[in-house]
C-alpha atoms as a PDB file:
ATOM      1  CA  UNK A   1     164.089 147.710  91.196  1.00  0.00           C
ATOM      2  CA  UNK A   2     164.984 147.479  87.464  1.00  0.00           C
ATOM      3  CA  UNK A   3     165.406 150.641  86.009  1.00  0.00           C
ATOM      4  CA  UNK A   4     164.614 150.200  81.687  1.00  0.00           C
ATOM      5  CA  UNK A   5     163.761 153.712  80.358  1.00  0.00           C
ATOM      6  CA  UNK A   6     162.104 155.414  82.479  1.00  0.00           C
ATOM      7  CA  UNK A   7     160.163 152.467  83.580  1.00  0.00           C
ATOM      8  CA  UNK A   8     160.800 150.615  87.140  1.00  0.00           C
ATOM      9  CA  UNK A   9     160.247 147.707  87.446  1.00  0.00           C
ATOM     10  CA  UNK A  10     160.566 145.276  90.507  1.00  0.00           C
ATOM     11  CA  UNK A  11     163.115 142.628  91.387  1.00  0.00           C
ATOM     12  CA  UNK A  12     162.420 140.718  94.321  1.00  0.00           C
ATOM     13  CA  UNK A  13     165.316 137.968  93.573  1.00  0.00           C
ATOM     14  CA  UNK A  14     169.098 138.503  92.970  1.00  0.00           C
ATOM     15  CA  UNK A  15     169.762 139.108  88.817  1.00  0.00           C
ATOM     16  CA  UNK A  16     172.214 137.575  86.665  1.00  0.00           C
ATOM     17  CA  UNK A  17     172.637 139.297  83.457  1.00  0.00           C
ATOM     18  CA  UNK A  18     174.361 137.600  80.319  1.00  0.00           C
ATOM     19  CA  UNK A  19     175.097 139.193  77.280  1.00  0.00           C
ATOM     20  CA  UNK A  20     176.142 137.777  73.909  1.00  0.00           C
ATOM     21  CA  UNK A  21     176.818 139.475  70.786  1.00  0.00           C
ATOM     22  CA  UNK A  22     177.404 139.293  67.076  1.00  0.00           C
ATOM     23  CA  UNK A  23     176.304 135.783  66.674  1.00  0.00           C
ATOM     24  CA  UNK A  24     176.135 135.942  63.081  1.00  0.00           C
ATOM     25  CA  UNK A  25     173.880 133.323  62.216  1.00  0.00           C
ATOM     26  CA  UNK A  26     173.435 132.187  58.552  1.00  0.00           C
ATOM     27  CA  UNK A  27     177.341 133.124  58.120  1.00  0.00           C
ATOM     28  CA  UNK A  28     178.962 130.121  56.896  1.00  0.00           C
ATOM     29  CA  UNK A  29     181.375 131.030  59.511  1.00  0.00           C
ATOM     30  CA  UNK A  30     178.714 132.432  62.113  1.00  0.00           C
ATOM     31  CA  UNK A  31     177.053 130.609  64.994  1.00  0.00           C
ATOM     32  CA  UNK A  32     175.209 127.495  63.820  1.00  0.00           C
ATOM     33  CA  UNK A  33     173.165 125.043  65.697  1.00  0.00           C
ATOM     34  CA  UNK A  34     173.731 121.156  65.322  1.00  0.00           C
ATOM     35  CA  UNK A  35     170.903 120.605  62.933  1.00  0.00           C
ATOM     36  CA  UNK A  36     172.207 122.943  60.708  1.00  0.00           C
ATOM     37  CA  UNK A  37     169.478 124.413  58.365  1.00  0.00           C
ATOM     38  CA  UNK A  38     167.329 122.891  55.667  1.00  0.00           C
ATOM     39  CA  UNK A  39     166.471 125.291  53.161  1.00  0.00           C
ATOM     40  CA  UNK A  40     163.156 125.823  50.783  1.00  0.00           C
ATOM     41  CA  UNK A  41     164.476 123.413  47.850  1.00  0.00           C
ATOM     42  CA  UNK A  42     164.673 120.752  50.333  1.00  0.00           C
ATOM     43  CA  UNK A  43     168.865 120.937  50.666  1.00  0.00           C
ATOM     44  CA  UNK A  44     170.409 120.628  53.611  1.00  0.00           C
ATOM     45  CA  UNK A  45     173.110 122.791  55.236  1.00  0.00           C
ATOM     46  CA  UNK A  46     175.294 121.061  57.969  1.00  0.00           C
ATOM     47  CA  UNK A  47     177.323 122.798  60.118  1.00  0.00           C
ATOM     48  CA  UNK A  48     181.334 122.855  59.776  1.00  0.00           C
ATOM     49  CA  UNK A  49     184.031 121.709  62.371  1.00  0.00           C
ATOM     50  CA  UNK A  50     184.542 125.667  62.826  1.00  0.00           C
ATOM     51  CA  UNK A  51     181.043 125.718  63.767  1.00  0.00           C
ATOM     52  CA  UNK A  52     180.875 123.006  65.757  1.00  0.00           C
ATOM     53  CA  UNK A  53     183.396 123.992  67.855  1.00  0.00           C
ATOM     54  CA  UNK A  54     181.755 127.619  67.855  1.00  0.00           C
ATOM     55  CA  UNK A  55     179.018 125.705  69.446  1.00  0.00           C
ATOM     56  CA  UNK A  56     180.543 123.690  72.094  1.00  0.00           C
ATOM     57  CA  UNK A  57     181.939 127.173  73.011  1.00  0.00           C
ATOM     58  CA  UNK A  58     178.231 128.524  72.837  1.00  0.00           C
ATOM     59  CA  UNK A  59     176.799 125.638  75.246  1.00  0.00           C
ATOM     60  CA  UNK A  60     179.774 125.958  77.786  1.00  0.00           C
ATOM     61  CA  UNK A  61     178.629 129.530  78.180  1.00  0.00           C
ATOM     62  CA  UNK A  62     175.222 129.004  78.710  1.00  0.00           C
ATOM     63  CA  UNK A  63     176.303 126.035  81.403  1.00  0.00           C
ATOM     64  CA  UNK A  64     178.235 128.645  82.940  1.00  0.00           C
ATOM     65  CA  UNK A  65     175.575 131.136  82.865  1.00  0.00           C
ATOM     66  CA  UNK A  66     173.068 128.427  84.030  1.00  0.00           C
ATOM     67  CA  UNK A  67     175.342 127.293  87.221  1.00  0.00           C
ATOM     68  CA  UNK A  68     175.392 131.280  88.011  1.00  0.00           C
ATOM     69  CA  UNK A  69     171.586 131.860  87.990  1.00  0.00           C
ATOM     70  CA  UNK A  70     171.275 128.488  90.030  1.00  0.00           C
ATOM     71  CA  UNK A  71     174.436 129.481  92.640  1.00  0.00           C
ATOM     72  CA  UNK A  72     172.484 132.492  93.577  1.00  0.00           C
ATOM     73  CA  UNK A  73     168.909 131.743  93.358  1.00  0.00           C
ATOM     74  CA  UNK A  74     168.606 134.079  90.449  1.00  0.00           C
ATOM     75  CA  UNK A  75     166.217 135.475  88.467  1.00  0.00           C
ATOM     76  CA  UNK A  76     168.335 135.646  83.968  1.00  0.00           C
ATOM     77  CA  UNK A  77     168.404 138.858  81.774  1.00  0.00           C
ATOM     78  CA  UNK A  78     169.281 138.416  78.765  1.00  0.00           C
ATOM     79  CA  UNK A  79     171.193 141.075  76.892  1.00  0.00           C
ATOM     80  CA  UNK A  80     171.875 141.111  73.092  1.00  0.00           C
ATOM     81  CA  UNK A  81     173.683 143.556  71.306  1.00  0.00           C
ATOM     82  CA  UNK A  82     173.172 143.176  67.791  1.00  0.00           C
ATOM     83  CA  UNK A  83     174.326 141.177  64.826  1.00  0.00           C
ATOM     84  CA  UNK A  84     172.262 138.403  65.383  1.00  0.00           C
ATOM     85  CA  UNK A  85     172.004 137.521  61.845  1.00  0.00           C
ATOM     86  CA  UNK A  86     174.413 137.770  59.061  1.00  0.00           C
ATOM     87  CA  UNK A  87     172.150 138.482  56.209  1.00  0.00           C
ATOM     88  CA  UNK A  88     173.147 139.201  52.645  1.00  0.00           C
ATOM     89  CA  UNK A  89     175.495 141.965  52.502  1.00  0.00           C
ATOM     90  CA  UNK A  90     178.771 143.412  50.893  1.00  0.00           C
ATOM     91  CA  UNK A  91     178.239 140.649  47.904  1.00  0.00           C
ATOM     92  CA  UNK A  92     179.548 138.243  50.622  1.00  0.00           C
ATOM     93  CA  UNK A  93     179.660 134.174  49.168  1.00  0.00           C
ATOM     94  CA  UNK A  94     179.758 133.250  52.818  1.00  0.00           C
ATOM     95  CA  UNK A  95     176.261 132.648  53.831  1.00  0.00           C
ATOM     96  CA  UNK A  96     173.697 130.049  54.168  1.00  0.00           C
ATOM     97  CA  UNK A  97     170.362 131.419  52.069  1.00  0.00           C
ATOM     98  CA  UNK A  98     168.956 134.743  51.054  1.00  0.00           C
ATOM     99  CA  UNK A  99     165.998 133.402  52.631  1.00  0.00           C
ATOM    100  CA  UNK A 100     164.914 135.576  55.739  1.00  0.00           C
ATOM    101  CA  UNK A 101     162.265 133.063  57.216  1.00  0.00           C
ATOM    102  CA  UNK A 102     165.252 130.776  56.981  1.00  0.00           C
ATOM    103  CA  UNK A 103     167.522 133.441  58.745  1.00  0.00           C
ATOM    104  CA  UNK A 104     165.304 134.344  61.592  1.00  0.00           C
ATOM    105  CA  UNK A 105     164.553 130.514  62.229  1.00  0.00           C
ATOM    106  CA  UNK A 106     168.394 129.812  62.046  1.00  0.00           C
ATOM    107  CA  UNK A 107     168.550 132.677  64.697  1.00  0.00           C
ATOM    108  CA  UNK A 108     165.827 131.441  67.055  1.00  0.00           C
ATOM    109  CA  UNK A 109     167.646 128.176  67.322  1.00  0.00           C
ATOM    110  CA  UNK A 110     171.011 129.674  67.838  1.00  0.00           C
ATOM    111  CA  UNK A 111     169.276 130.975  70.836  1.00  0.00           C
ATOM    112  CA  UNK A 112     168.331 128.098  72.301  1.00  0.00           C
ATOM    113  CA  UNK A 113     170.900 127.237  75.101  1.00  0.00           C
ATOM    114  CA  UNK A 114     169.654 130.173  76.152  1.00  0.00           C
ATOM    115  CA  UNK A 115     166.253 130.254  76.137  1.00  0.00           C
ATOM    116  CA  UNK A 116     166.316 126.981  77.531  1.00  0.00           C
ATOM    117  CA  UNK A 117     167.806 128.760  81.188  1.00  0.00           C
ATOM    118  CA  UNK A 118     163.949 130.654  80.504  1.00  0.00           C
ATOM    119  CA  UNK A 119     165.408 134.205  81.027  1.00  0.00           C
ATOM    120  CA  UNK A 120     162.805 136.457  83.582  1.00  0.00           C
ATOM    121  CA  UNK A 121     163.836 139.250  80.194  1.00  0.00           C
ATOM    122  CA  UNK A 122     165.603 139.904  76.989  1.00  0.00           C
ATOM    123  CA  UNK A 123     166.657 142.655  75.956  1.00  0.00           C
ATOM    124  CA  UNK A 124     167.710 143.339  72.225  1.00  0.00           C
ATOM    125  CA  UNK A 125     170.178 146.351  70.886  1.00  0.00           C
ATOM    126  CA  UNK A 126     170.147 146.417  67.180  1.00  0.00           C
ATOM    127  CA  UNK A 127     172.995 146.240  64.714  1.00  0.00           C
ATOM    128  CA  UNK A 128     174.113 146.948  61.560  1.00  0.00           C
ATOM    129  CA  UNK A 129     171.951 147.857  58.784  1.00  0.00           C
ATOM    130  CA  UNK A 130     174.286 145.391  56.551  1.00  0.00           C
ATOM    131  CA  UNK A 131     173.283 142.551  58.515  1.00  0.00           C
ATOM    132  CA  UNK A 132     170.020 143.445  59.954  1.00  0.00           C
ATOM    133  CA  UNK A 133     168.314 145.014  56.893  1.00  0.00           C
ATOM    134  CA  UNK A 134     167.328 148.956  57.164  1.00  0.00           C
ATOM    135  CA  UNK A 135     165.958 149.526  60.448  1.00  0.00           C
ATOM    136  CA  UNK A 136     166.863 146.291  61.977  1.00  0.00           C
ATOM    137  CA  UNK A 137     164.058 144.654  60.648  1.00  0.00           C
ATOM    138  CA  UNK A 138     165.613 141.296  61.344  1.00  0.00           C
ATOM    139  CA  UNK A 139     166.621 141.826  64.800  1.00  0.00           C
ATOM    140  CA  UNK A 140     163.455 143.225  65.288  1.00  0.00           C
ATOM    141  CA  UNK A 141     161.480 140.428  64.528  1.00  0.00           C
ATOM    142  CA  UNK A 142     163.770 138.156  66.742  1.00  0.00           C
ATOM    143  CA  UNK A 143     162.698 141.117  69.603  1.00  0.00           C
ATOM    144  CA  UNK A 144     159.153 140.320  69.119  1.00  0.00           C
ATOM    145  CA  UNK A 145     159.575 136.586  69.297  1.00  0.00           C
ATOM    146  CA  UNK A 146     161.373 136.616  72.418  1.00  0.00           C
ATOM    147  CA  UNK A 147     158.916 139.262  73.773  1.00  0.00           C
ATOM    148  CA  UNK A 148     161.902 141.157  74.850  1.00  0.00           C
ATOM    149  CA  UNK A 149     161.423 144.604  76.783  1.00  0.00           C
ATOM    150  CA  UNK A 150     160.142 147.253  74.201  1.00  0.00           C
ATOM    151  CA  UNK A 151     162.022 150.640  73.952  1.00  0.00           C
ATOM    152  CA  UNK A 152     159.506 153.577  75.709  1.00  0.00           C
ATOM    153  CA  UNK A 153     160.732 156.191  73.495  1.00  0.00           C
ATOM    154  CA  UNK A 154     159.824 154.067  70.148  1.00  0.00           C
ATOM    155  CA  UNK A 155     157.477 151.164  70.996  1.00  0.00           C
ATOM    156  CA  UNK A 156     159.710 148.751  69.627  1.00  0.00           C
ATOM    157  CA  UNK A 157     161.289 145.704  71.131  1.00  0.00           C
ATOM    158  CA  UNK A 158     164.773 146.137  69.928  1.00  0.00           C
ATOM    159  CA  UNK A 159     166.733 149.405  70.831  1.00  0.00           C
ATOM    160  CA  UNK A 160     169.445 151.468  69.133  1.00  0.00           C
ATOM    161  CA  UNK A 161     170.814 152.563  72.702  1.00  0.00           C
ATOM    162  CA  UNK A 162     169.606 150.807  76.082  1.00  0.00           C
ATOM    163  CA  UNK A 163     170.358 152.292  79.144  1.00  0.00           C
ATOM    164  CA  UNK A 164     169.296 150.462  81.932  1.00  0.00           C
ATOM    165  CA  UNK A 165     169.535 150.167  85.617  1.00  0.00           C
ATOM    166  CA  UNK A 166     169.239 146.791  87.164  1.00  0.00           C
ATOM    167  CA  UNK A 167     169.324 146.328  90.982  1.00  0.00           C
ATOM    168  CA  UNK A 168     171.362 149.426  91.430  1.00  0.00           C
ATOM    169  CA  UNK A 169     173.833 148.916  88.633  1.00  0.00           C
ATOM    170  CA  UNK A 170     173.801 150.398  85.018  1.00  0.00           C
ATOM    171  CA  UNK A 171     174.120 149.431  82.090  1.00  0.00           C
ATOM    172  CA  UNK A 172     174.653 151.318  78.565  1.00  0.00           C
ATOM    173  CA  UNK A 173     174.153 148.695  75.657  1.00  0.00           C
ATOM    174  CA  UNK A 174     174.905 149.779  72.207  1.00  0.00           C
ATOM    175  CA  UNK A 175     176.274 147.690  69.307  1.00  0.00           C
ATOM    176  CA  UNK A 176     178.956 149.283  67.546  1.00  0.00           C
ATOM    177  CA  UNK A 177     182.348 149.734  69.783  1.00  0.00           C
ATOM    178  CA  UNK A 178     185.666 150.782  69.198  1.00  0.00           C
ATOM    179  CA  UNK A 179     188.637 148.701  69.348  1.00  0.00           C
ATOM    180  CA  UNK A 180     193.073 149.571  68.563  1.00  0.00           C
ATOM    181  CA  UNK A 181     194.025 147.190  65.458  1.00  0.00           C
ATOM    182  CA  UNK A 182     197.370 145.981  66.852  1.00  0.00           C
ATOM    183  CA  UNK A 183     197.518 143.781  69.764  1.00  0.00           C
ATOM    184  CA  UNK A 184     199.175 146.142  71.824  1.00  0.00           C
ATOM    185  CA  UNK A 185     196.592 149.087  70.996  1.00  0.00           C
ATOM    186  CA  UNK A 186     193.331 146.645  71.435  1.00  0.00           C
ATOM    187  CA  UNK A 187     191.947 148.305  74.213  1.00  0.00           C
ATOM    188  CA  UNK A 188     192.444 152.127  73.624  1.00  0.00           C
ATOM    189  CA  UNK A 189     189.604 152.283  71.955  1.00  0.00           C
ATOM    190  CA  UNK A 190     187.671 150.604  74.804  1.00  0.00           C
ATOM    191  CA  UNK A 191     189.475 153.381  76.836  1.00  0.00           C
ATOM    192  CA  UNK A 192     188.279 156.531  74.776  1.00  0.00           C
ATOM    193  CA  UNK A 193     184.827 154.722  74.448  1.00  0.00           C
ATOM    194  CA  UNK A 194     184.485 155.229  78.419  1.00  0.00           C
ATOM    195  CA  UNK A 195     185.776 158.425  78.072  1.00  0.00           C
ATOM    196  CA  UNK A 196     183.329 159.416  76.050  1.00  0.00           C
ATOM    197  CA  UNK A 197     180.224 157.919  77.635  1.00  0.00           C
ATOM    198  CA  UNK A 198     181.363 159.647  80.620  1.00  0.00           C
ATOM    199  CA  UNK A 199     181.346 163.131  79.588  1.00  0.00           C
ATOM    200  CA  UNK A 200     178.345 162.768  77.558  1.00  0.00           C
ATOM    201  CA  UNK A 201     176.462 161.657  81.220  1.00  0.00           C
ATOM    202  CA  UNK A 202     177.923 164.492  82.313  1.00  0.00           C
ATOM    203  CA  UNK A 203     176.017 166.908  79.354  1.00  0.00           C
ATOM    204  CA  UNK A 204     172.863 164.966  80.259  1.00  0.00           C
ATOM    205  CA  UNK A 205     173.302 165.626  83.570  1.00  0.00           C
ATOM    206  CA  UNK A 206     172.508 161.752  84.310  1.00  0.00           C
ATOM    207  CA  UNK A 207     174.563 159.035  86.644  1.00  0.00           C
ATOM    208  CA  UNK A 208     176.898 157.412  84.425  1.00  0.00           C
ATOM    209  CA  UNK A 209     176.867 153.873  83.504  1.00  0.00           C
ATOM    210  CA  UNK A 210     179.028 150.708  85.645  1.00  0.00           C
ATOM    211  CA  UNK A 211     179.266 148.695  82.724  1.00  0.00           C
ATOM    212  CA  UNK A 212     179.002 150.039  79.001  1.00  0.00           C
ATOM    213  CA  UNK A 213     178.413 146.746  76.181  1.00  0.00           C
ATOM    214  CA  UNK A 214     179.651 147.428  72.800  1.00  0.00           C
ATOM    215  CA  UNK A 215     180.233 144.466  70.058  1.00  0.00           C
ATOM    216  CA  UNK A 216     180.572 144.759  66.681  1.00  0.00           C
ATOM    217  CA  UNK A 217     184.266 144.346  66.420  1.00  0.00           C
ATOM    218  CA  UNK A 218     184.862 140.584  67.197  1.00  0.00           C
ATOM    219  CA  UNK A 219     187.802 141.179  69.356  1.00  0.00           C
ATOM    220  CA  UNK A 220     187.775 141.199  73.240  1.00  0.00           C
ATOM    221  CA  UNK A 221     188.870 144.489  74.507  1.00  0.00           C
ATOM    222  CA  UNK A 222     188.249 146.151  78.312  1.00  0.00           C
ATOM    223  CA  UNK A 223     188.836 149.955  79.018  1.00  0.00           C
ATOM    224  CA  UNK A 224     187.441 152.045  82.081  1.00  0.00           C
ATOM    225  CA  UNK A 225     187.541 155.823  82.922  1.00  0.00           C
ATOM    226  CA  UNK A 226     186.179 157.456  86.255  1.00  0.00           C
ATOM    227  CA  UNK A 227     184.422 153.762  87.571  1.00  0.00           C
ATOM    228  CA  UNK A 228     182.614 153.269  83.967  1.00  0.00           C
ATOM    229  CA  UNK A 229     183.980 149.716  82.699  1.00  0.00           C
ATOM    230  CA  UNK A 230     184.072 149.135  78.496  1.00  0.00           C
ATOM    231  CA  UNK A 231     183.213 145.165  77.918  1.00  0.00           C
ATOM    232  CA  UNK A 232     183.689 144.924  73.762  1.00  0.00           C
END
């Protein structure tokens, strides 16, 4: 079974579970689909060759993710921890509109590789209040529209912390990770991130995680302490 909360829920097929982060749509640099975004006054916003290439990076992975689910007879999760939008933050020049219908459509297309693969669930962990608006309204709303799995504690769709189990193995999704700024120090803080998580199982008194998701960052980073593995 699928453990989300304190709620089980059965599994009767294998599970692949994918996970994407910080897409960052409406960033003139952030994720953007091929038919870019028409805004209210009737302009149009094309994508860049930095975004296009972003892309073709974005469809390889849900090809990859699609040959998985197929390989094994499958049922998809989706996991995404936070970011999904860029918004209007920091007095930033380097987004799209100020419009949020426009962001939350941008965002729902972004996501469309992957709701094509018609995941069995999605799960959403919220991000930061710059980018998502005060309690991640934004991301919220994209929760909603996906009909991803709602938080038991809150009601909500999107979560600040997910803990999940899922055939056995489990997961601790949050959005905001740690990372070393040097190359050769990138993955200490992935190291003292599973340190931590560990010990703070061990207060609650709870199984600790497999896999722990963070994002946030933009830089790959792995770490691992007592069997817990960091994925930033």
């Amino acid at each position: 079974a699928a453990v989300v909360g304190a709620r089980a829920v059965e599994v009767p097929r294998p599970v692949v579970v994918a996970v994407a982060s910080d897409l960052h749509a409406n960033s003139t640099v952030g994720l953007c689909p091929p038919t870019g975004l028409d805004l209210d006054d009737g302009q149009r916003v094309e994508p860049s060759a930095l975004q296009e290439w972003l892309w073709r990076g974005w469809e390889g992975y849900a090809a990859r993710v699609a040959a998985q689910v197929a390989s094994l007879d499958a049922e998809l999760y989706v996991v995404l921890a936070g970011d999904l939008v860029e918004g209007d933050h920091h007095r930033t020049t380097q987004i799209m509109t100020r419009n949020l219908q426009d962001q939350h459509r941008l965002a729902m297309a972004c996501l469309g590789p992957l709701r094509a693969l018609h995941p069995a669930r999605w799960f959403v962990a919220r991000g930061t209040e710059a980018h998502v608006g005060p309690g991640a309204t934004t991301e919220e709303l994209i929760a909603e529209a996906l009909e991803a799995e709602p938080d038991p504690e809150t009601g909500r769709r999107s979560w600040w912390h997910l803990r999940a189990e899922i055939l056995g193995t489990r997961f601790d999704v949050a959005h905001h990770g740690r990372t070393g700024s040097y190359g050769w120090t990138r993955n200490n803080g992935a190291n003292s991130q599973a340190s931590q998580v560990f010990w703070e199982s061990a207060r609650r008194k709870a199984d600790p995680p497999h896999y722990v998701i963070r994002g946030h960052r933009h830089k790959r980073a792995k770490g691992s302490c007592e069997g817990i593995e960091v994925h930033q």
